[in-house]
Each structure stands twice: as structure tokens, then as C-alpha cells.
N, C-alpha and C. Protein backbone atom coordinates (compact mmCIF):
# COMPACT_ATOMS: atom_id res chain seq x y z
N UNK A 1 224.03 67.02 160.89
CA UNK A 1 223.70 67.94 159.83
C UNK A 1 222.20 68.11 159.85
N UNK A 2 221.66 69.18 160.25
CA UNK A 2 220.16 69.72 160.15
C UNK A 2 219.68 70.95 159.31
N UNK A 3 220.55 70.89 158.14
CA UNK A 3 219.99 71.39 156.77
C UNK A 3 220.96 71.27 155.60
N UNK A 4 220.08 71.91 154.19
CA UNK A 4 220.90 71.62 153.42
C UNK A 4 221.86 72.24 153.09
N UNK A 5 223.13 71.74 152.61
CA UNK A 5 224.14 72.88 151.91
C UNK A 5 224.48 73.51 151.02
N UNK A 6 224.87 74.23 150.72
CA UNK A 6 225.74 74.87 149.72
C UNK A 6 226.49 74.35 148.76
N UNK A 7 226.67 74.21 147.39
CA UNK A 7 227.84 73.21 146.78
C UNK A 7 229.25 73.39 147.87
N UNK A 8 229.86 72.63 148.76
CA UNK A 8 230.72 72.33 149.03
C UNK A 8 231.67 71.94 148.84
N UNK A 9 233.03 72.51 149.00
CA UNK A 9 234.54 72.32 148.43
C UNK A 9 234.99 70.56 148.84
N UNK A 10 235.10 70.69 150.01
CA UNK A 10 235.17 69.06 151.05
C UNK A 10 234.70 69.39 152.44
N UNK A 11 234.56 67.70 152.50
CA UNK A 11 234.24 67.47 153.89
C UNK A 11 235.16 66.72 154.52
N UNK A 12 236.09 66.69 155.60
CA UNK A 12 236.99 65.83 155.94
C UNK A 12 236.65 65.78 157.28
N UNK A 13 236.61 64.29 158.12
CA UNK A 13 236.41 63.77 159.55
C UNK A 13 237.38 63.17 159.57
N UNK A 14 237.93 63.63 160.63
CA UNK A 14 239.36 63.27 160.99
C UNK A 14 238.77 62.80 162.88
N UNK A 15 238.36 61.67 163.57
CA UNK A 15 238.05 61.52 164.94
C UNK A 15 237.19 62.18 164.96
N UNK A 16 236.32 62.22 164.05
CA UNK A 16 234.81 63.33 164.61
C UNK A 16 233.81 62.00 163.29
N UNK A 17 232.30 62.86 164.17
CA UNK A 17 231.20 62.05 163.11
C UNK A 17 230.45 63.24 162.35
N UNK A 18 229.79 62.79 161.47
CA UNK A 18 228.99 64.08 160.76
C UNK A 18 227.59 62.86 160.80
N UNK A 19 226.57 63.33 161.34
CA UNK A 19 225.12 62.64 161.94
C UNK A 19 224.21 63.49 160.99
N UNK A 20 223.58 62.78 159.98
CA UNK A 20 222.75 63.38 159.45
C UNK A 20 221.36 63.39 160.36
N UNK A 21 220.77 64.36 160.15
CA UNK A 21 219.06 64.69 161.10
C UNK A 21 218.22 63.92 160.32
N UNK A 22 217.44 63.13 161.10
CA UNK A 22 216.06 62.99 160.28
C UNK A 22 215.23 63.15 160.73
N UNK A 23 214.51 65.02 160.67
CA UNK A 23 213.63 65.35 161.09
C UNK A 23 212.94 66.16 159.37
N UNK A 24 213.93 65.85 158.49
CA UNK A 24 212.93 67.18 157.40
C UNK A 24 214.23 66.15 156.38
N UNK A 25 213.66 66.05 154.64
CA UNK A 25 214.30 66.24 154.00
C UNK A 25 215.32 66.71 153.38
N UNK A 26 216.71 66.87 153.60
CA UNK A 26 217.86 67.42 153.29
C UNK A 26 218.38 66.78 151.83
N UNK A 27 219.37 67.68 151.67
CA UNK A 27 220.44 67.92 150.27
C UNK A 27 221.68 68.02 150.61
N UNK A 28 222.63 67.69 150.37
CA UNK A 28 223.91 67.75 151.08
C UNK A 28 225.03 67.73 149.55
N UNK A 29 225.93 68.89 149.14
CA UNK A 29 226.05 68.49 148.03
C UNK A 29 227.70 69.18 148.16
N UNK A 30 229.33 68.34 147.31
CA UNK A 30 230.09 68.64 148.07
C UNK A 30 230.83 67.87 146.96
N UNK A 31 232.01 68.12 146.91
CA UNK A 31 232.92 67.87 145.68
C UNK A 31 233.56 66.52 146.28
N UNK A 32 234.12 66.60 147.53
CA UNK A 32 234.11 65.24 148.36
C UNK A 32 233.63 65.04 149.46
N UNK A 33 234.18 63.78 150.36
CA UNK A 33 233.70 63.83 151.96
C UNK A 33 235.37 62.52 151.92
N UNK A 34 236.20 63.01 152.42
CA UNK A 34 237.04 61.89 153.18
C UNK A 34 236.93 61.75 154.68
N UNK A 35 236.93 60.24 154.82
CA UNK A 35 236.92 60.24 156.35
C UNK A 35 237.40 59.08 156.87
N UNK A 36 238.71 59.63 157.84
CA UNK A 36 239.31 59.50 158.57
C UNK A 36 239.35 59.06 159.71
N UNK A 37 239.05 57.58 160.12
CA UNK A 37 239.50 57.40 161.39
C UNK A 37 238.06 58.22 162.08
N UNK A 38 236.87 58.38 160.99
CA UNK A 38 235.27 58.73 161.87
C UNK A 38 234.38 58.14 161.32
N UNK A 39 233.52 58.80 161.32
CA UNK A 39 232.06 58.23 160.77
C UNK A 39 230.88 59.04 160.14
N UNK A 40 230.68 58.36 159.16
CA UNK A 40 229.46 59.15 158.28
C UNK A 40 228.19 58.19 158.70
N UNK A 41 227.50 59.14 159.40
CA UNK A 41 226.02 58.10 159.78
C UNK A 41 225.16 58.75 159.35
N UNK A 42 224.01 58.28 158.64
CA UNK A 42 222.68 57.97 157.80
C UNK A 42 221.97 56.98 157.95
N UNK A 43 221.61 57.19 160.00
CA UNK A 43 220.25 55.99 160.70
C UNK A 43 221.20 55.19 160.80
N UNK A 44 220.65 54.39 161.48
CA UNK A 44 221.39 52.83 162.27
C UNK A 44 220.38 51.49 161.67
N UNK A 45 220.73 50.41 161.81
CA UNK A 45 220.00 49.44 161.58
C UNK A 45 218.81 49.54 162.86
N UNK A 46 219.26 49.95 163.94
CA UNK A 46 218.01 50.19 165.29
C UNK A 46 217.20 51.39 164.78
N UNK A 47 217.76 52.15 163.87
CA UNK A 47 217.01 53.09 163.44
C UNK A 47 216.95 53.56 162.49
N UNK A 48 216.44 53.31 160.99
CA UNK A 48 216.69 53.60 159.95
C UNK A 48 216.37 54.91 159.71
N UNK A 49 216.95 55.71 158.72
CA UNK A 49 217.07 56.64 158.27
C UNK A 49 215.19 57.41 157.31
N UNK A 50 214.69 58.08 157.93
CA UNK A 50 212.89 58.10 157.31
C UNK A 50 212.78 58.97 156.13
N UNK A 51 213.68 60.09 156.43
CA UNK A 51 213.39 61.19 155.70
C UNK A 51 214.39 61.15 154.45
N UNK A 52 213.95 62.20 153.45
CA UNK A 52 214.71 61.87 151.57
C UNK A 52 215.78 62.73 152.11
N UNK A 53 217.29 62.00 151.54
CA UNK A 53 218.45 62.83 151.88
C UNK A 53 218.79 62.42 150.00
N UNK A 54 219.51 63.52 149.85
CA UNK A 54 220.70 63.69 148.06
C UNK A 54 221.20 63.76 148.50
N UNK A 55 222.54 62.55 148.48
CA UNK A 55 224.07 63.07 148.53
C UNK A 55 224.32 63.49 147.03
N UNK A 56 224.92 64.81 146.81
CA UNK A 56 225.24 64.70 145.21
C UNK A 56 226.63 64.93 145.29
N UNK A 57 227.47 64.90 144.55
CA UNK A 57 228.87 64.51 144.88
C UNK A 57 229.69 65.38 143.41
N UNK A 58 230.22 66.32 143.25
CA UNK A 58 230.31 67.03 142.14
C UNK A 58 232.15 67.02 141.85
N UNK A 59 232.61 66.87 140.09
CA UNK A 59 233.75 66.20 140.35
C UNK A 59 233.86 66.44 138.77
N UNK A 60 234.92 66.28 138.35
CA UNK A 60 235.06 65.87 136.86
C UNK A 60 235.43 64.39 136.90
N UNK A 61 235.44 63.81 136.21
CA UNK A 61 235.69 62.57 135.53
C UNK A 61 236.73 62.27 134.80
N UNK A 62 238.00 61.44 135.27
CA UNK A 62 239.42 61.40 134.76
C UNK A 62 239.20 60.03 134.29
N UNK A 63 239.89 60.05 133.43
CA UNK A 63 240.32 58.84 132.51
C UNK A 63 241.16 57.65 133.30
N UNK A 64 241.35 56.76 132.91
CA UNK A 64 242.31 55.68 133.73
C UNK A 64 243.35 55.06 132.93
């Protein structure tokens, strides 16, 4: 991912990765993200992550 998004419906990885960039500050903003059998990466321990990322995550709030 090498910019920011749009409010987003979902994100689903099903055998795929979604690699955030860290070359510039991003926003990434999305009602969910399920994932499946992939990977959500944000830097490695060999390489930490430099630049400001928002995950914002948008949703109502249900009772239990």
C-alpha cells in the first residue's frame, strides 16, 4: 500500500499480503480488514516500520 485511502467497505486477504510502504506517511481507513490464511505487514523486526501510518477502523458498536 503506497497511499492513503478512501473510507473503505473491507479488506479481505485470502493467500495474498497487503505490505504497507514506508516511504511517506499514510492513512488507511476501512470498516474491516479480515485475513485469511495471509498477512498484514507494518516493517519487520529487521526493519521497523519509520513513517506515521492511522489505521482507523470505522464500525458501530454492538452490545454483548
Amino acid at each position: 500500500m503506497d497511499m492513503s485511502t478512501p473510507k473503505l467497505r473491507a479488506i479481505i486477504l485470502e493467500n495474498s499480503r497487503l505490505i504497507f510502504d514506508d516511504t511517506a506517511d499514510y492513512t488507511f481507513d476501512a470498516e474491516y480488514i479480515m485475513v485469511n490464511t495471509g498477512h498484514l505487514i507494518i516493517g519487520t523486526e529487521a526493519k521497523p516500520h519509520q513513517h506515521k501510518l492511522t489505521l482507523t477502523f470505522h464500525g458501530q458498536q454492538t452490545a454483548k
